[in-house]
N, C-alpha and C. Protein backbone atom coordinates (compact mmCIF):
# COMPACT_ATOMS: atom_id res chain seq x y z
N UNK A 1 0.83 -1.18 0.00
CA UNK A 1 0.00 0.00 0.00
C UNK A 1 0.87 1.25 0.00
N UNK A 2 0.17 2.39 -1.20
CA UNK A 2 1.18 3.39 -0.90
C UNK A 2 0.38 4.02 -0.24
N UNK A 3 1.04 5.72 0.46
CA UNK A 3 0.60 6.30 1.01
C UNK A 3 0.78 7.55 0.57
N UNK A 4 -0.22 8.53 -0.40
CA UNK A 4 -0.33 9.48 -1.05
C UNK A 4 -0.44 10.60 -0.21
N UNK A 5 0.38 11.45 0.09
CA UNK A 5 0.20 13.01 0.59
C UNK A 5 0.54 14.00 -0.38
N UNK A 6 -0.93 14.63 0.04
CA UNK A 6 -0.52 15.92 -1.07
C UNK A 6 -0.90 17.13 -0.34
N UNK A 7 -0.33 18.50 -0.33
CA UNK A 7 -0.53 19.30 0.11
C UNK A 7 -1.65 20.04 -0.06
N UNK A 8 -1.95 20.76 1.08
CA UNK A 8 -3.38 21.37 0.71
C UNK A 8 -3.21 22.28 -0.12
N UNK A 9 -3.92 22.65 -1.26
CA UNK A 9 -3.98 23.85 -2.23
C UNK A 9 -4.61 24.94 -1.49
N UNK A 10 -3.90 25.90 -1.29
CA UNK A 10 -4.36 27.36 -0.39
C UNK A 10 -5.54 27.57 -1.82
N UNK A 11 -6.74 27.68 -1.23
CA UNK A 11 -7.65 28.62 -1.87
C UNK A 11 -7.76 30.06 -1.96
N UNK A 12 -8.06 30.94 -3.27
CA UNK A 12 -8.00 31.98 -3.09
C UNK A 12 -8.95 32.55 -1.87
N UNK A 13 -9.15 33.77 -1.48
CA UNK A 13 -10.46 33.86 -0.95
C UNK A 13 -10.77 35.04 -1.83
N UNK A 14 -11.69 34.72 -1.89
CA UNK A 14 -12.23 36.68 -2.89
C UNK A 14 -12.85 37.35 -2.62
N UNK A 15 -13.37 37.06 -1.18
CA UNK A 15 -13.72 38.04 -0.08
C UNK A 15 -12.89 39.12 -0.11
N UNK A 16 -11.52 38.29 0.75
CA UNK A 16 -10.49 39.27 1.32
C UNK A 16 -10.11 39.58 0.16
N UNK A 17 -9.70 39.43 -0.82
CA UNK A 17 -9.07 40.00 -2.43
C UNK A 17 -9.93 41.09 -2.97
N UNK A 18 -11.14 41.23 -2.91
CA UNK A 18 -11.94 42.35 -3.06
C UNK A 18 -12.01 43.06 -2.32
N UNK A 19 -11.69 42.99 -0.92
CA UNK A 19 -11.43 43.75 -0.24
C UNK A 19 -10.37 44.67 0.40
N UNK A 20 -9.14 43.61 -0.45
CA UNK A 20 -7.65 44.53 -0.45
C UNK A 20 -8.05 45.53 -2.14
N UNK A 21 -8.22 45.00 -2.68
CA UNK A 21 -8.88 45.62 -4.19
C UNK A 21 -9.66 46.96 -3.83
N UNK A 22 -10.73 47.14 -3.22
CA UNK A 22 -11.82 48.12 -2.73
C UNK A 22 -10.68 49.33 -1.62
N UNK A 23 -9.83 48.88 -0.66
CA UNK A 23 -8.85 49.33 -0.46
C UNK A 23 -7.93 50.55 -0.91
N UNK A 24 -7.31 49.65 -1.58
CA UNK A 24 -6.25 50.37 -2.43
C UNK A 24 -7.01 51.54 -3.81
N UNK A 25 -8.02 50.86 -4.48
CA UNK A 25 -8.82 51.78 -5.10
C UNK A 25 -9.17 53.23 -4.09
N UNK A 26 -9.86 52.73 -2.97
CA UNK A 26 -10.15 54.18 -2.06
C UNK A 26 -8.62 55.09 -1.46
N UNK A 27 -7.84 54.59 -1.84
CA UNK A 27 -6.24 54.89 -1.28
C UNK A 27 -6.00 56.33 -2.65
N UNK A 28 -6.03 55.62 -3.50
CA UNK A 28 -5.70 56.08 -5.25
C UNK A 28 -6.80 56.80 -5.38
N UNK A 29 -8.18 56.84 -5.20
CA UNK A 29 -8.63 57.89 -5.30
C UNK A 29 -8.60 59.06 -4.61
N UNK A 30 -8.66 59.42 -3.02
CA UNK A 30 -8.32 59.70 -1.89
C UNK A 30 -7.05 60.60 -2.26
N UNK A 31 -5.97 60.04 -3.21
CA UNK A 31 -4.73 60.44 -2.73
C UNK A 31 -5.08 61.71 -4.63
N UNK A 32 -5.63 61.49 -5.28
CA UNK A 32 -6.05 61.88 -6.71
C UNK A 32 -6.52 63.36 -6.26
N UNK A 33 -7.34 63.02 -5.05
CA UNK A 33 -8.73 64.04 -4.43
C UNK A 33 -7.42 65.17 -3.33
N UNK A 34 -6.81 64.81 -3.05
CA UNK A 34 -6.32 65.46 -2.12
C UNK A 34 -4.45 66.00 -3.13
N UNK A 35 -4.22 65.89 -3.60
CA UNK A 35 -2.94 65.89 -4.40
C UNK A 35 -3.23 66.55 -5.89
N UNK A 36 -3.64 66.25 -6.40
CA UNK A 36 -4.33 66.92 -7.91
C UNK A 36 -5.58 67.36 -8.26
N UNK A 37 -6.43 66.99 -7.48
CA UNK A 37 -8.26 67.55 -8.17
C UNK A 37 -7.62 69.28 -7.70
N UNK A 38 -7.94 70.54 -8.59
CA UNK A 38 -8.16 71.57 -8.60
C UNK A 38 -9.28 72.16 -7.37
N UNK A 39 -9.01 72.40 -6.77
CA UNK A 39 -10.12 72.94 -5.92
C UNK A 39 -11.11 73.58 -5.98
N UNK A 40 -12.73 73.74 -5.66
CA UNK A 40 -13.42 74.28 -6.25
C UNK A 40 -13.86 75.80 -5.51
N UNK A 41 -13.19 76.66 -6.43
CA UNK A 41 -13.22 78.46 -5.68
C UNK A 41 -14.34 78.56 -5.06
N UNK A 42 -14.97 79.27 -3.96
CA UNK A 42 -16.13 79.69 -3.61
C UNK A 42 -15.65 81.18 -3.32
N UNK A 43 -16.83 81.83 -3.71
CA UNK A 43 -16.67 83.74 -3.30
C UNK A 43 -17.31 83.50 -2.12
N UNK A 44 -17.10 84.01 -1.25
CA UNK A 44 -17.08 84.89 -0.04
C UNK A 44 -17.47 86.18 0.04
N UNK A 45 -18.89 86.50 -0.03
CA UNK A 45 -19.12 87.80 0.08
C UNK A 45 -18.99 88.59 1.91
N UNK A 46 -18.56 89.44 1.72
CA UNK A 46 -18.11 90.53 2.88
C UNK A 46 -19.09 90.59 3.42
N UNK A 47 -19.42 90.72 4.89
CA UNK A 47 -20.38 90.70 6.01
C UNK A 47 -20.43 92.41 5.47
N UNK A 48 -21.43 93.29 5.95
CA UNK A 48 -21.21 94.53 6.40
C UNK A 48 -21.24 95.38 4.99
N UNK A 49 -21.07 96.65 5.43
CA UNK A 49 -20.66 97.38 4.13
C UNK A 49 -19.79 97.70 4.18
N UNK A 50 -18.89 97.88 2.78
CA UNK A 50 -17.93 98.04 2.19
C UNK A 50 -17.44 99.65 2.39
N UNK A 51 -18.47 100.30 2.29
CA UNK A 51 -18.35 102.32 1.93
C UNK A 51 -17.85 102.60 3.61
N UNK A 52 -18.05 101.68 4.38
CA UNK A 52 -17.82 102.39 5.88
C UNK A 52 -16.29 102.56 5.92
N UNK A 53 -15.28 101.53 5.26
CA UNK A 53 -14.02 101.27 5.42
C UNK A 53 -13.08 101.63 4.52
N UNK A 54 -13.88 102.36 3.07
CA UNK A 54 -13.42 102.52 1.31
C UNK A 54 -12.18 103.72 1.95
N UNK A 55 -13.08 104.86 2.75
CA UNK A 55 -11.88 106.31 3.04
C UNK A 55 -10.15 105.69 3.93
N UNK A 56 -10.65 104.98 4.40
CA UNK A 56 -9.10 104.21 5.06
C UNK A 56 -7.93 103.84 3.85
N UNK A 57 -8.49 103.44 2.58
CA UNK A 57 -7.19 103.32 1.40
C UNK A 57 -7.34 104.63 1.30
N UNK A 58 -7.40 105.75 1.07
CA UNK A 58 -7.21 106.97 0.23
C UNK A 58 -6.70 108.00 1.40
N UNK A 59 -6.29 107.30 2.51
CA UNK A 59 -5.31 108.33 3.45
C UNK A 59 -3.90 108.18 3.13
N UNK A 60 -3.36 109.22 2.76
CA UNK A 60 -1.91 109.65 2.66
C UNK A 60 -0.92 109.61 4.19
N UNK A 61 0.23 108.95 4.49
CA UNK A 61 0.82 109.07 5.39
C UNK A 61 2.15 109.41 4.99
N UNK A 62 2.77 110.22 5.74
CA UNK A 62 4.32 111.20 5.43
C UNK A 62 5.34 110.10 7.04
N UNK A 63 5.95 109.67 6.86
CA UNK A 63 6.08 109.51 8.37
C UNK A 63 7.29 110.65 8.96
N UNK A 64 7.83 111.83 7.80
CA UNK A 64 8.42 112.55 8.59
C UNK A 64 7.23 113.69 9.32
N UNK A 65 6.23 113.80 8.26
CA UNK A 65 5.02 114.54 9.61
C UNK A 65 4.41 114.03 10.92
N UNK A 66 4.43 112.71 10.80
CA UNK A 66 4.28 112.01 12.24
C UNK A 66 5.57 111.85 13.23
N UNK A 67 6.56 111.78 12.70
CA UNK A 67 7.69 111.95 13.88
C UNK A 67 8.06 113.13 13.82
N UNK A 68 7.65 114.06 13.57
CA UNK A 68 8.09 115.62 13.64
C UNK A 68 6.31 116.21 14.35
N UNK A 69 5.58 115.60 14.64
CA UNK A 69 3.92 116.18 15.18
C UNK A 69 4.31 116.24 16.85
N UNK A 70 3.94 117.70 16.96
CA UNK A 70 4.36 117.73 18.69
C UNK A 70 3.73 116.24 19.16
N UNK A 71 2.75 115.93 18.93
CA UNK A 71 2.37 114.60 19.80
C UNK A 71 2.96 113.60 20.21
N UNK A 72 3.69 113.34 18.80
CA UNK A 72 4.52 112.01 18.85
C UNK A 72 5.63 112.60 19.87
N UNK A 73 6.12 113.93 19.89
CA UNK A 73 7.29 114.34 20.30
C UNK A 73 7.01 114.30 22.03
N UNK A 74 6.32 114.31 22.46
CA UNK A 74 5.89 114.75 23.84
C UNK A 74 5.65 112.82 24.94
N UNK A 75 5.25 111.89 23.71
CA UNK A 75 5.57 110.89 24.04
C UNK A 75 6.90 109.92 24.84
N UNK A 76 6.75 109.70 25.88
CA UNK A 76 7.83 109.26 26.56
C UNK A 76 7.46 108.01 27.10
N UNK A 77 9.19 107.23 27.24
CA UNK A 77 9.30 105.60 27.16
C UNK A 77 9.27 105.49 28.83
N UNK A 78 8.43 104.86 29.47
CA UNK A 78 8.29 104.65 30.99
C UNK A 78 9.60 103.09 31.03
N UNK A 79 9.85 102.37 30.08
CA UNK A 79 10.58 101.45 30.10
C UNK A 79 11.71 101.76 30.29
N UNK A 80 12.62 101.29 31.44
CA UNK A 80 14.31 101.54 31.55
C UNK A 80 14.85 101.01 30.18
N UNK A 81 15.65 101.53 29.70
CA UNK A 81 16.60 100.65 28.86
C UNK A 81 17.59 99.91 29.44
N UNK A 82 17.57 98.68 28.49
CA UNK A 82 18.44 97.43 28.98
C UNK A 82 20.09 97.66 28.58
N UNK A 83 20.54 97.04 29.30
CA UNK A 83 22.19 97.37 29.60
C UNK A 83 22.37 96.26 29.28
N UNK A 84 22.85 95.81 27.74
CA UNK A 84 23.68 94.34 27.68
C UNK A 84 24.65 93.75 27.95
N UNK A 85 25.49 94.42 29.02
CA UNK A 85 26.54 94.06 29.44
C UNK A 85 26.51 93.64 30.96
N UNK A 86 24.97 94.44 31.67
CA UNK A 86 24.80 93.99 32.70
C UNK A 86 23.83 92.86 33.16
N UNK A 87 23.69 91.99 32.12
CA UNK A 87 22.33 90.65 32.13
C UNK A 87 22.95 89.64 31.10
N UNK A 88 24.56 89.83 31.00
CA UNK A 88 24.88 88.53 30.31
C UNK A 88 24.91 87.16 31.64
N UNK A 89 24.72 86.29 31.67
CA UNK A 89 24.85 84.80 32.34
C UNK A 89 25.45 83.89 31.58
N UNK A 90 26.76 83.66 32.41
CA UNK A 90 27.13 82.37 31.30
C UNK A 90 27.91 83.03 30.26
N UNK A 91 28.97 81.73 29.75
CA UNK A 91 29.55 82.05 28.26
C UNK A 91 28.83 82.83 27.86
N UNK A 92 30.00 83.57 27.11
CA UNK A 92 29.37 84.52 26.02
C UNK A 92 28.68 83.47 24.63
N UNK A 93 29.50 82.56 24.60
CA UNK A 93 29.35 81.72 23.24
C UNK A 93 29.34 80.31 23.70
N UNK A 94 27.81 79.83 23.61
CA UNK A 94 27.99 78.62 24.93
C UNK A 94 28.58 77.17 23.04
N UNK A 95 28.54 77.55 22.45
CA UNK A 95 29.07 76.62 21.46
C UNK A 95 30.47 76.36 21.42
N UNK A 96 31.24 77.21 21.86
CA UNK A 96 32.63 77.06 22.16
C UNK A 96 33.13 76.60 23.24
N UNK A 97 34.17 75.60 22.97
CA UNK A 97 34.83 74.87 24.69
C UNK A 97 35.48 75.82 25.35
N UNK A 98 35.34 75.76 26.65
CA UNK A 98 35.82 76.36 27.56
C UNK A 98 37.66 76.59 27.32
């Protein structure tokens, strides 16, 4: 008597094969949609009216008449100025060896 072994033949499944298939299709489209489709413009119309804010482009500014306007001139800095020689800590150049 012989004794015949034969290996089992793996069956496809085409469940899971349609479903790596369905996959990769949503991957490739997905990546189509987000990488190349053109985007579709929408206008945005402005809340409000427009005429309240139009005179703000058509003002002229000089800035030697604003730093020469007693106002600006009469303005004073309540802030001490900083002394960089007196708030160094540490190397000057902490990248360099000692």
């Amino acid at each position: 008597m012989a004794i015949i072994v034969e290996e089992e033949k793996k069956r496809t499944n085409v469940v899971g094969l349609l479903g790596w298939i369905g996959i990769i299709v949503f991957v490739l489209v997905a990546a189509y949609y987000i990488f190349f489709a053109a985007p579709q413009l929408v206008a945005i119309q402005p809340s409000g009216s427009l005429g309240a804010i139009a005179p703000i482009a058509n003002i002229n500014l000089n800035p030697t008449d604003i730093t020469n306007s007693p106002v600006f001139q009469s303005l004073q800095s309540t802030i001490p100025p900083i002394n960089p020689s007196s708030t160094i800590s540490g190397r000057s150049n902490p990248f360099v060896a000692p």
